[in-house]
C-alpha atoms as a PDB file:
ATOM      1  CA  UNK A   1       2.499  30.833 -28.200  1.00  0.00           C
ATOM      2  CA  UNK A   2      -1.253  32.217 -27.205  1.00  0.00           C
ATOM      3  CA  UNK A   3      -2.655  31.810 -23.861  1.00  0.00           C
ATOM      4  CA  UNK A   4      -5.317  29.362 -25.628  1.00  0.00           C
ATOM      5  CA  UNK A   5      -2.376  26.894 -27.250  1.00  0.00           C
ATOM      6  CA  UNK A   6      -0.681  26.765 -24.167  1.00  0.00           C
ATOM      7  CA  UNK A   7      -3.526  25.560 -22.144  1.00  0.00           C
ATOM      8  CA  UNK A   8      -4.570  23.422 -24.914  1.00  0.00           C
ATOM      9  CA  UNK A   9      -1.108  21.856 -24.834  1.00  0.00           C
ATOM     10  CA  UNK A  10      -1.052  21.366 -21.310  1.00  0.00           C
ATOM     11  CA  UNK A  11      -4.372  19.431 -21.560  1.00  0.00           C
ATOM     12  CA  UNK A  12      -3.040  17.140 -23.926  1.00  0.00           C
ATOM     13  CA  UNK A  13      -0.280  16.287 -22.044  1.00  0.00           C
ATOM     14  CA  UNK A  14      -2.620  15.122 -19.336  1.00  0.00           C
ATOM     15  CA  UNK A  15      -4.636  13.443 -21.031  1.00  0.00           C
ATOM     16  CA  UNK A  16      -1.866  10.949 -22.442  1.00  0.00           C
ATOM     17  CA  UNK A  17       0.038  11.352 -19.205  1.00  0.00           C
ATOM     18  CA  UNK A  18      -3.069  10.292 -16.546  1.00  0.00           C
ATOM     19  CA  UNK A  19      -4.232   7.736 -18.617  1.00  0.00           C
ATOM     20  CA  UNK A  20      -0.584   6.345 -19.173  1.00  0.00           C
ATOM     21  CA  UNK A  21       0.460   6.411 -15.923  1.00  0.00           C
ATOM     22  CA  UNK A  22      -2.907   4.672 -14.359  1.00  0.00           C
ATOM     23  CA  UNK A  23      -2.528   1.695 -16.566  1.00  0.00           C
ATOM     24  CA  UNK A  24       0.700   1.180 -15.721  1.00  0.00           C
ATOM     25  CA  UNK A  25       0.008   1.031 -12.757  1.00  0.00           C
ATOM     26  CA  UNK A  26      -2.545  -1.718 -13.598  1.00  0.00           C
ATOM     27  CA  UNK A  27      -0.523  -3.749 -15.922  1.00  0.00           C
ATOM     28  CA  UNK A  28       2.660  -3.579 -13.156  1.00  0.00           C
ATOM     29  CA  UNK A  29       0.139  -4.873 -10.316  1.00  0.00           C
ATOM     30  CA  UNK A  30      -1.110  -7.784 -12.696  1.00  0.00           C
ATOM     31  CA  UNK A  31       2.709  -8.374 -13.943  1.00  0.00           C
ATOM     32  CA  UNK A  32       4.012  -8.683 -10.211  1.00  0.00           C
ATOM     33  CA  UNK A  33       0.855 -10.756  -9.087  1.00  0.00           C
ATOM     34  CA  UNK A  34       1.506 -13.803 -11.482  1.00  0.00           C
ATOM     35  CA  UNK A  35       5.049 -12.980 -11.212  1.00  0.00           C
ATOM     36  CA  UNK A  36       4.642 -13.379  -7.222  1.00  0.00           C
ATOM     37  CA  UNK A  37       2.621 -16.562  -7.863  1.00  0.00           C
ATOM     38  CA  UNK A  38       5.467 -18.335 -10.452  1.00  0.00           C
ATOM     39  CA  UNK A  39       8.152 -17.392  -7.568  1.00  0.00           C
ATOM     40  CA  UNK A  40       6.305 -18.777  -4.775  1.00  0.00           C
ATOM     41  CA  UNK A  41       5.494 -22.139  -6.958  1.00  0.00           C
ATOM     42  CA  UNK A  42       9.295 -22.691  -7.651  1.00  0.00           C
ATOM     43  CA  UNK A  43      10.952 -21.491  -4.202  1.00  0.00           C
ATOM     44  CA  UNK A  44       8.804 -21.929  -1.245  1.00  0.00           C
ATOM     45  CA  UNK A  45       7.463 -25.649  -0.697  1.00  0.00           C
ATOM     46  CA  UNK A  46       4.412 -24.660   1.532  1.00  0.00           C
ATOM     47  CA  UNK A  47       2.595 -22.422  -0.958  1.00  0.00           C
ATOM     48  CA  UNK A  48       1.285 -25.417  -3.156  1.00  0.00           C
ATOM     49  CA  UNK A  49      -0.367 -26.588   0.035  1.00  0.00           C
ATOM     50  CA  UNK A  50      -2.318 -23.427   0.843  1.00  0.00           C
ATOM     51  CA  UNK A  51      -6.166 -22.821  -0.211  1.00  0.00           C
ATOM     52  CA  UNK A  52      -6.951 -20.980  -3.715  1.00  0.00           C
ATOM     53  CA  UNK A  53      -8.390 -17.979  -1.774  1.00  0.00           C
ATOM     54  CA  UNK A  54      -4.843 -17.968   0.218  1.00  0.00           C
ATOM     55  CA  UNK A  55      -2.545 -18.392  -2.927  1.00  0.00           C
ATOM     56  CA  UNK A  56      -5.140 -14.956  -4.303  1.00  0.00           C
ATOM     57  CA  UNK A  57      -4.331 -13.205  -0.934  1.00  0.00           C
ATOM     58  CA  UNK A  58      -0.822 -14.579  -1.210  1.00  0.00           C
ATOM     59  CA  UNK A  59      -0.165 -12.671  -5.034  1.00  0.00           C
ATOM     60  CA  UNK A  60      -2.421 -10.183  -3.948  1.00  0.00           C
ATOM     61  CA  UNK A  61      -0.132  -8.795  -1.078  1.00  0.00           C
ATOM     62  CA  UNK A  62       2.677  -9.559  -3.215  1.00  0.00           C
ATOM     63  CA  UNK A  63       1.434  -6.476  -5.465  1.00  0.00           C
ATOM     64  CA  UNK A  64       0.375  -4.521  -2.607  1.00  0.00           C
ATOM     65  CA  UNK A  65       4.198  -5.178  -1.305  1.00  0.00           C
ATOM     66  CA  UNK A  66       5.544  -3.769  -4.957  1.00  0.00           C
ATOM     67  CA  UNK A  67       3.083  -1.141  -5.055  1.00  0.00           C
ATOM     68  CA  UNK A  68       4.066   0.000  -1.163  1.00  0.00           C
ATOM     69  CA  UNK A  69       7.948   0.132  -2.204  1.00  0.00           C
ATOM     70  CA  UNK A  70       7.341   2.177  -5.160  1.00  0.00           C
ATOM     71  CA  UNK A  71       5.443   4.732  -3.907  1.00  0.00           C
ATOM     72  CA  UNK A  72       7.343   5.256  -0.607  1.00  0.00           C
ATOM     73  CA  UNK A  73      10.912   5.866  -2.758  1.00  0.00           C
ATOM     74  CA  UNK A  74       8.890   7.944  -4.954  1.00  0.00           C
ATOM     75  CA  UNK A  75       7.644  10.266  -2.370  1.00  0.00           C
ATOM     76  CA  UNK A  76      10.872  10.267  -0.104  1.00  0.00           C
ATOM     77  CA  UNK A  77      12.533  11.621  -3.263  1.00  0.00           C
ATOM     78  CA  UNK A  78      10.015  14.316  -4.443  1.00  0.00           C
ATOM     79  CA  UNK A  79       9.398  15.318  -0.780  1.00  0.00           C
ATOM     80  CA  UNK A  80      13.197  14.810   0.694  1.00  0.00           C
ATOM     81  CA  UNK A  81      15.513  15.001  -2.114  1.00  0.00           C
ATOM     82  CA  UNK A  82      13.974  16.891  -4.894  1.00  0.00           C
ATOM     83  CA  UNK A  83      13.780  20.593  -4.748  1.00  0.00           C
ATOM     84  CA  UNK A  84      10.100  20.108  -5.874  1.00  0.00           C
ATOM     85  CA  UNK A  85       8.383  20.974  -2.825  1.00  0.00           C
ATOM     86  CA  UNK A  86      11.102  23.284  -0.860  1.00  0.00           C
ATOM     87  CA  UNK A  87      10.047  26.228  -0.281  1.00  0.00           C
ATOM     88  CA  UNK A  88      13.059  28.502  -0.982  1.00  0.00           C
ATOM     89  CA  UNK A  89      13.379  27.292  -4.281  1.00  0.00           C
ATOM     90  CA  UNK A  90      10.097  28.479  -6.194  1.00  0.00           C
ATOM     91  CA  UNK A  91       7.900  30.940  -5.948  1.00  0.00           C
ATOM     92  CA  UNK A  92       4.439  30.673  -5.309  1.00  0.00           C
ATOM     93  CA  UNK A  93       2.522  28.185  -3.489  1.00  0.00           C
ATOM     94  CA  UNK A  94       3.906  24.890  -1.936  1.00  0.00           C
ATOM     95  CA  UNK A  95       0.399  23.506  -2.210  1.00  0.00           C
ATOM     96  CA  UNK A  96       0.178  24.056  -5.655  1.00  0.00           C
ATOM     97  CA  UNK A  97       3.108  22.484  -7.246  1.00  0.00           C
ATOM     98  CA  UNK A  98       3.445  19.556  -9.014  1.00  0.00           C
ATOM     99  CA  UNK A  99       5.320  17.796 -11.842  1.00  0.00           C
ATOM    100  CA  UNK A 100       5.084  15.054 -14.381  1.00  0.00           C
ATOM    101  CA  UNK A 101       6.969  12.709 -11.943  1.00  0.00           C
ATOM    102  CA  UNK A 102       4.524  13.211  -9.168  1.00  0.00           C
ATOM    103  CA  UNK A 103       1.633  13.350 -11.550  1.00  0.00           C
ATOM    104  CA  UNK A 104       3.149   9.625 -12.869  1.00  0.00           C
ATOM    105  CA  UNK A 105       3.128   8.688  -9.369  1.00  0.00           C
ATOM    106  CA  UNK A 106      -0.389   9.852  -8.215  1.00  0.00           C
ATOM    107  CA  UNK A 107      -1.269   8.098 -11.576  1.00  0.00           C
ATOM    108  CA  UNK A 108       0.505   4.490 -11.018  1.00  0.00           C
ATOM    109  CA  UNK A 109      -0.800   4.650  -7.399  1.00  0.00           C
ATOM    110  CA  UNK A 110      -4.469   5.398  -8.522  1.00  0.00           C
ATOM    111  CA  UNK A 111      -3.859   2.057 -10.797  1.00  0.00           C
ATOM    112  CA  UNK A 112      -3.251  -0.181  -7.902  1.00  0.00           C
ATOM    113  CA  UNK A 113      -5.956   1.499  -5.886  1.00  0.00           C
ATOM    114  CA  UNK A 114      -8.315   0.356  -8.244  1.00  0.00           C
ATOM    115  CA  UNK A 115      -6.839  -3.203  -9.264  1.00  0.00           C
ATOM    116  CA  UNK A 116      -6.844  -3.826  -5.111  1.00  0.00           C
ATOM    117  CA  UNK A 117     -10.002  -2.390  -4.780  1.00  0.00           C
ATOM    118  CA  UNK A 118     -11.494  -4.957  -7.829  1.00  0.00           C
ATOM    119  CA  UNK A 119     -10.241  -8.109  -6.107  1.00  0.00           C
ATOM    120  CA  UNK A 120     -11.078  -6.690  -2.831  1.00  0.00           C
ATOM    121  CA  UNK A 121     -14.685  -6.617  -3.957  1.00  0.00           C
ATOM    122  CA  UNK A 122     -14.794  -9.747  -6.134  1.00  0.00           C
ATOM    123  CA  UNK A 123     -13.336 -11.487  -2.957  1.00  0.00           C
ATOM    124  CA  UNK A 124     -14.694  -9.931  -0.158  1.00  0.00           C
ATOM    125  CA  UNK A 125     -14.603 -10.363   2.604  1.00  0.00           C
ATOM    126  CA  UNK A 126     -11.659 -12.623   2.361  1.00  0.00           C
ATOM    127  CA  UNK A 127      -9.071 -10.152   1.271  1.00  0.00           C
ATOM    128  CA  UNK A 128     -10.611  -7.529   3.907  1.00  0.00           C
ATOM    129  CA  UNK A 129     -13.545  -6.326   5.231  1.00  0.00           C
ATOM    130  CA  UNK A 130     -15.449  -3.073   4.762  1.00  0.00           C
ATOM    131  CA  UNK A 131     -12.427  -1.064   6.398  1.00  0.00           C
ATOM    132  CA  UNK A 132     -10.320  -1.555   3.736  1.00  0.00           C
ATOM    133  CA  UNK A 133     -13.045  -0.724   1.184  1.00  0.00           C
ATOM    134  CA  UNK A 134     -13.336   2.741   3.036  1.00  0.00           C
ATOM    135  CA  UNK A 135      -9.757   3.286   3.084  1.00  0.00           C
ATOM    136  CA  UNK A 136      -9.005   2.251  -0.437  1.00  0.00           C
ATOM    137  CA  UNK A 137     -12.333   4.658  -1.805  1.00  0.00           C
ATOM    138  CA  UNK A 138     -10.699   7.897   0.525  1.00  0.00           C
ATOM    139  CA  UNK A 139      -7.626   7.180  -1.019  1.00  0.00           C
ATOM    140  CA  UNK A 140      -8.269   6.934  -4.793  1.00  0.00           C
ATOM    141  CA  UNK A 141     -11.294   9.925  -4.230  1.00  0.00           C
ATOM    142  CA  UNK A 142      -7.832  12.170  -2.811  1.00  0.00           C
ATOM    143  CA  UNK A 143      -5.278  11.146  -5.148  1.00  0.00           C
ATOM    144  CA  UNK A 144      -7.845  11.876  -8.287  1.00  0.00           C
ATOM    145  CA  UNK A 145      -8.800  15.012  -6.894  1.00  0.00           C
ATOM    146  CA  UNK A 146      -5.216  15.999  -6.442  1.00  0.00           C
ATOM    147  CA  UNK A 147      -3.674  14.743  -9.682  1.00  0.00           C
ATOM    148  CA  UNK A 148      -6.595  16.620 -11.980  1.00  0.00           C
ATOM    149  CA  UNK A 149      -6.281  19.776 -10.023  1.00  0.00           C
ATOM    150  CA  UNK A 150      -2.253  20.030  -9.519  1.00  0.00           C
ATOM    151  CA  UNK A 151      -3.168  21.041  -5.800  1.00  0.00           C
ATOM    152  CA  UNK A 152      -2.140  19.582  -2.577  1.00  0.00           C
ATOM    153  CA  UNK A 153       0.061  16.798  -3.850  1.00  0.00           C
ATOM    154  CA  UNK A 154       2.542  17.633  -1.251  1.00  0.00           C
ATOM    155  CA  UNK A 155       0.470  16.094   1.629  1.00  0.00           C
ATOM    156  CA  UNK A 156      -0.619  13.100  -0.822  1.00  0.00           C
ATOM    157  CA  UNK A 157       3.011  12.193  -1.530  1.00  0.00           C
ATOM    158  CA  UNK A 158       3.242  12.551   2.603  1.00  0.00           C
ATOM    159  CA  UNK A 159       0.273   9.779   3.187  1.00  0.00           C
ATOM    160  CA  UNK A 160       1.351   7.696   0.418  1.00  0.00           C
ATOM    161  CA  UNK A 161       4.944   7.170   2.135  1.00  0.00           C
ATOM    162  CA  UNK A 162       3.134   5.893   5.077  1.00  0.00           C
ATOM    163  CA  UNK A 163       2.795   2.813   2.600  1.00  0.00           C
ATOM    164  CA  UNK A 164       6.348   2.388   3.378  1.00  0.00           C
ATOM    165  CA  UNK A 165       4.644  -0.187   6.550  1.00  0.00           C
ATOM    166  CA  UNK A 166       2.731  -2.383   4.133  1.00  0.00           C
ATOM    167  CA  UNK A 167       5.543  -4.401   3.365  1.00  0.00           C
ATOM    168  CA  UNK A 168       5.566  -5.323   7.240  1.00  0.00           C
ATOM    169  CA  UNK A 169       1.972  -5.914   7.130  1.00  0.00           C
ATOM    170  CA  UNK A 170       2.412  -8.429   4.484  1.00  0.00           C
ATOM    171  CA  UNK A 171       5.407 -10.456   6.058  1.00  0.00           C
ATOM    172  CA  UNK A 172       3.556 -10.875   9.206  1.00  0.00           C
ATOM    173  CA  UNK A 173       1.014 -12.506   6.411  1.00  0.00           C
ATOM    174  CA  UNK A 174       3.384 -14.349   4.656  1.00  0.00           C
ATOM    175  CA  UNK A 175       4.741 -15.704   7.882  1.00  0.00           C
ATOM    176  CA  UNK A 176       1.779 -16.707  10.132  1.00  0.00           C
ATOM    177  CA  UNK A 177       0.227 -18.686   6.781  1.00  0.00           C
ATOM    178  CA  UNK A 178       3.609 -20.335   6.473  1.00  0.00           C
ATOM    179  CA  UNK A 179       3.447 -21.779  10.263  1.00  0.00           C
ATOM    180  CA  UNK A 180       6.672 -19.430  11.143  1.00  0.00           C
ATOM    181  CA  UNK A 181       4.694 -17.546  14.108  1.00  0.00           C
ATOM    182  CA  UNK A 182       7.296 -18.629  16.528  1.00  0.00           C
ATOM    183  CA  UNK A 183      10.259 -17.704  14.579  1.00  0.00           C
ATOM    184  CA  UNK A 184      12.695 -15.260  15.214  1.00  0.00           C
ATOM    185  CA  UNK A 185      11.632 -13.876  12.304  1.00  0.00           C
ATOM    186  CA  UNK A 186       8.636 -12.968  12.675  1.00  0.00           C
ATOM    187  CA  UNK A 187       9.393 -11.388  16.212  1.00  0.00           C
ATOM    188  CA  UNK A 188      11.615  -8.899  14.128  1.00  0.00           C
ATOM    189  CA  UNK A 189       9.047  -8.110  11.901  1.00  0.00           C
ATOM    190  CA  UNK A 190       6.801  -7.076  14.474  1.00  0.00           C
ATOM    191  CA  UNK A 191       8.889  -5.131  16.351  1.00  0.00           C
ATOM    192  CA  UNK A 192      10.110  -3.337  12.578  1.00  0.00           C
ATOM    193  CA  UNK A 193       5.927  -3.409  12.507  1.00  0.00           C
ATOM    194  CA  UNK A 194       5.416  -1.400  15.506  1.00  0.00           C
ATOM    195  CA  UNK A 195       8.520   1.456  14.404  1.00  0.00           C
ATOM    196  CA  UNK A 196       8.005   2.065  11.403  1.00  0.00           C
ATOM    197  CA  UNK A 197       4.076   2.563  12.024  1.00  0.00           C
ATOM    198  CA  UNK A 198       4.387   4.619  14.651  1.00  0.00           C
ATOM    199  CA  UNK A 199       6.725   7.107  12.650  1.00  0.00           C
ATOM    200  CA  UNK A 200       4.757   6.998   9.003  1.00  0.00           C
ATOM    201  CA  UNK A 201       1.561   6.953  10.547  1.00  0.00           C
ATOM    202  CA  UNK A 202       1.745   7.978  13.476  1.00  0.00           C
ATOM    203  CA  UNK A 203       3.906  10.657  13.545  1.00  0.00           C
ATOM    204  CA  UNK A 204       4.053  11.365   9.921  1.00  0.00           C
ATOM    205  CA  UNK A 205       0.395  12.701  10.324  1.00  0.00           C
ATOM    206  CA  UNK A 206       0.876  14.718  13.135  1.00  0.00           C
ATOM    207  CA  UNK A 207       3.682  16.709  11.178  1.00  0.00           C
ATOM    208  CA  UNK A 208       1.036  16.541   8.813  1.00  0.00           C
ATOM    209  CA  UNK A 209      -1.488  18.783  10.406  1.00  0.00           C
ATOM    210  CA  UNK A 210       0.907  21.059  11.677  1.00  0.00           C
ATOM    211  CA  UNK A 211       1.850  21.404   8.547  1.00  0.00           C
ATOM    212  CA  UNK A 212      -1.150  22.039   7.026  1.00  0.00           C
ATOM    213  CA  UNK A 213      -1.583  24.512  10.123  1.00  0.00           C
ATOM    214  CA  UNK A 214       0.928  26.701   9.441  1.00  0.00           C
ATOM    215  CA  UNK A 215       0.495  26.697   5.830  1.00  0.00           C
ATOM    216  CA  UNK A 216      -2.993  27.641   6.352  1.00  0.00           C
ATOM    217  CA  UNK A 217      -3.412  30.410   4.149  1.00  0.00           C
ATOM    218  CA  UNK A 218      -2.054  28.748   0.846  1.00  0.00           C
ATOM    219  CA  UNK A 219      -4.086  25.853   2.004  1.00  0.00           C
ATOM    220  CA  UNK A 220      -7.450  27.802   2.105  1.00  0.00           C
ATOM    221  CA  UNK A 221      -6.645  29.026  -1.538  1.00  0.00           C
ATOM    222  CA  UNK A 222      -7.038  25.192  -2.497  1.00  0.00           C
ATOM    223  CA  UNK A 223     -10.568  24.700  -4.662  1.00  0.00           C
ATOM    224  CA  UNK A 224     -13.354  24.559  -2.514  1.00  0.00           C
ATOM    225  CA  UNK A 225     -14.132  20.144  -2.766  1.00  0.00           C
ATOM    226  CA  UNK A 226     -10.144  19.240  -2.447  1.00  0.00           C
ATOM    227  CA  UNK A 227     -10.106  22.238   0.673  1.00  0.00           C
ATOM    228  CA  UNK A 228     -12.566  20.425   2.506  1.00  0.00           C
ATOM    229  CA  UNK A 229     -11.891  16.943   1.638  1.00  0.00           C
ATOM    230  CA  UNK A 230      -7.876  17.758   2.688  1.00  0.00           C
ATOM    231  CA  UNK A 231      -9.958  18.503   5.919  1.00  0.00           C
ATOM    232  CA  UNK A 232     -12.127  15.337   6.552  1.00  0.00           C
ATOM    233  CA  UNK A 233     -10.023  12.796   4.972  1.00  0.00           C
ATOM    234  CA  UNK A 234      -6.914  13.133   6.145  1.00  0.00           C
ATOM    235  CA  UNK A 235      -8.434  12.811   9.866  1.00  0.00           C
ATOM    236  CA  UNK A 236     -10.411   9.738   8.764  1.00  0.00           C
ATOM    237  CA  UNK A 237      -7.433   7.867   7.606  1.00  0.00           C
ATOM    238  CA  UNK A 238      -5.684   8.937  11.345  1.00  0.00           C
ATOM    239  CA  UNK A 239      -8.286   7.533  13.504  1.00  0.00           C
ATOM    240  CA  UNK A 240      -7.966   4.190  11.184  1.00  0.00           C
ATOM    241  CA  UNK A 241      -4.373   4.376  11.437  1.00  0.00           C
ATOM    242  CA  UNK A 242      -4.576   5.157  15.474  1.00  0.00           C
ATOM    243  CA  UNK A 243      -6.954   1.945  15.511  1.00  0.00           C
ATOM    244  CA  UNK A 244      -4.691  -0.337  13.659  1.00  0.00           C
ATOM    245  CA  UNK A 245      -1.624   0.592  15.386  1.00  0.00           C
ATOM    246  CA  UNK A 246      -3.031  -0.626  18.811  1.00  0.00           C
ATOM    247  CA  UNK A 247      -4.363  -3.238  17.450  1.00  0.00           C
ATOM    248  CA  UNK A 248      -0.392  -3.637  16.255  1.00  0.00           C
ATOM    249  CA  UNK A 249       0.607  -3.249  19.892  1.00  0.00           C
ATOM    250  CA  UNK A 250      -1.438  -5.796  21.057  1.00  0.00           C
ATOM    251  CA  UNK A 251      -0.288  -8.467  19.031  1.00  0.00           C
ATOM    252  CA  UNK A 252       3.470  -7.104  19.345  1.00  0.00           C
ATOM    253  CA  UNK A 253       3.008  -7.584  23.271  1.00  0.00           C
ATOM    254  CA  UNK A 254       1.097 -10.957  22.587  1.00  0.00           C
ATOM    255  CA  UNK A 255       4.348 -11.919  20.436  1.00  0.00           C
ATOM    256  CA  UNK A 256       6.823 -11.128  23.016  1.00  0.00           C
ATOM    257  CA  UNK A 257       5.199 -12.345  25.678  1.00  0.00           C
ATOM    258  CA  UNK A 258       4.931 -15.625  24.149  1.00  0.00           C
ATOM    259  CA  UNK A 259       8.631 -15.471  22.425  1.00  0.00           C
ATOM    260  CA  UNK A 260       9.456 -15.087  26.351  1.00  0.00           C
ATOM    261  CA  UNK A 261       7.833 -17.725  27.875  1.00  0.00           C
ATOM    262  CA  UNK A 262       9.105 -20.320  25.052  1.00  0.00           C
ATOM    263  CA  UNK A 263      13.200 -19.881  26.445  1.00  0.00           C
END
């Protein structure tokens, strides 16, 4: 097979592949958000009493939730458990690998990005402000410039597992709109709130840049617009995250404080 087929090949792979993948990803977060509502309808009383913006936000995070799960197993397994990214058992670059399971992933991931971002926007503000607009934009603008290049999915895959909190975010949601802010429940939450953001996005992204620090030379061989956006956005998303997590404090000292005073 020529040079010229192979290529060829490869492109058409990609095309069906990327395509593929992101409307999965679509159709999955539009499956799980009626699914989410039909659930809710049949086994929890208080949901026919909330608003129609709430019982959106309600479905909404329920595909957020899905969409968090997924990715986070996906990534722990191509980062952690695959041989994909380890650097003893390829040659060449760590920065440049990828497969068609990460390639799927960055795909599905790029379909909720732009389903959230959609209802986001037809809703807003009420399912977030102008934060979340910014964070969902750098996100989709990295994973697409990452999944049509082949480069730097390694640290992708490492900022999509610090979705692995979401799920936390959500049943701190699901709670307070339920009137459950004084159970035990939601004390637990918090406190899983506070650990688990503090290691995936926290500390994930400092092992992140020292990462990327001493794998600076293949990272300087990355093309020149996803070499400097793997240096801006990255740092964007940390200062966001840094934000959030003392806002996260705050209302985990609030919580216990309270939880205390209530014995």
């Amino acid at each position: 097979m020529g040079v010229n087929s192979l290529v060829d090949e490869i492109a058409s792979r990609h095309l069906l592949l990327w395509p593929i993948s992101v409307s999965i990803g679509i159709v999955a977060c539009k499956i799980v958000y009626e699914f989410t509502g039909l659930i809710s309808m049949l086994c929890f009383r208080g949901y026919t009493k909330l608003t129609e913006k709430s019982k959106v936000e309600w479905k909404n995070r329920g595909f957020s939730t899905f969409h968090a799960l997924f990715v986070a197993v996906a990534a722990f397994y191509l980062l952690q458990i695959s041989d994909l990214f380890d650097e003893f058992s390829y040659d060449g670059s760590i920065v440049k690998r990828s497969s068609t399971l990460s390639e799927t992933v960055l795909g599905v991931s790029i379909g909720y990005f732009l389903m959230d971002m959609a209802m986001i926007l037809w809703y807003f503000p009420a399912l977030g402000g102008l934060e979340y607009v910014l964070h969902h934009g750098l996100s989709m603008f990295s994973i697409f410039l990452s999944l049509v290049s082949g480069e730097g999915q390694l640290y992708i895959l490492m900022v999509l597992f610090s979705e692995s909190t979401t799920p936390f975010v959500n049943l701190r949601w699901y709670l307070d709109v339920s009137g459950q802010k004084n159970s035990k429940l939601y004390v637990y939450n918090g406190i899983a709130l506070f650990l688990g953001w503090l290691v995936a996005r926290i500390l994930l992204f400092i092992y992140f840049f020292v990462h990327m620090y001493l794998h600076f030379d293949q990272v300087k061989t990355i093309f020149p617009l996803g070499f400097y956006s793997l240096l801006t956005v990255p740092p964007i998303l940390s200062v966001m995250n840094v934000v959030w997590f003392w806002k996260i404090v705050k209302g985990l000292i609030k919580t216990l404080s309270k939880a205390r005073h209530s014995r």
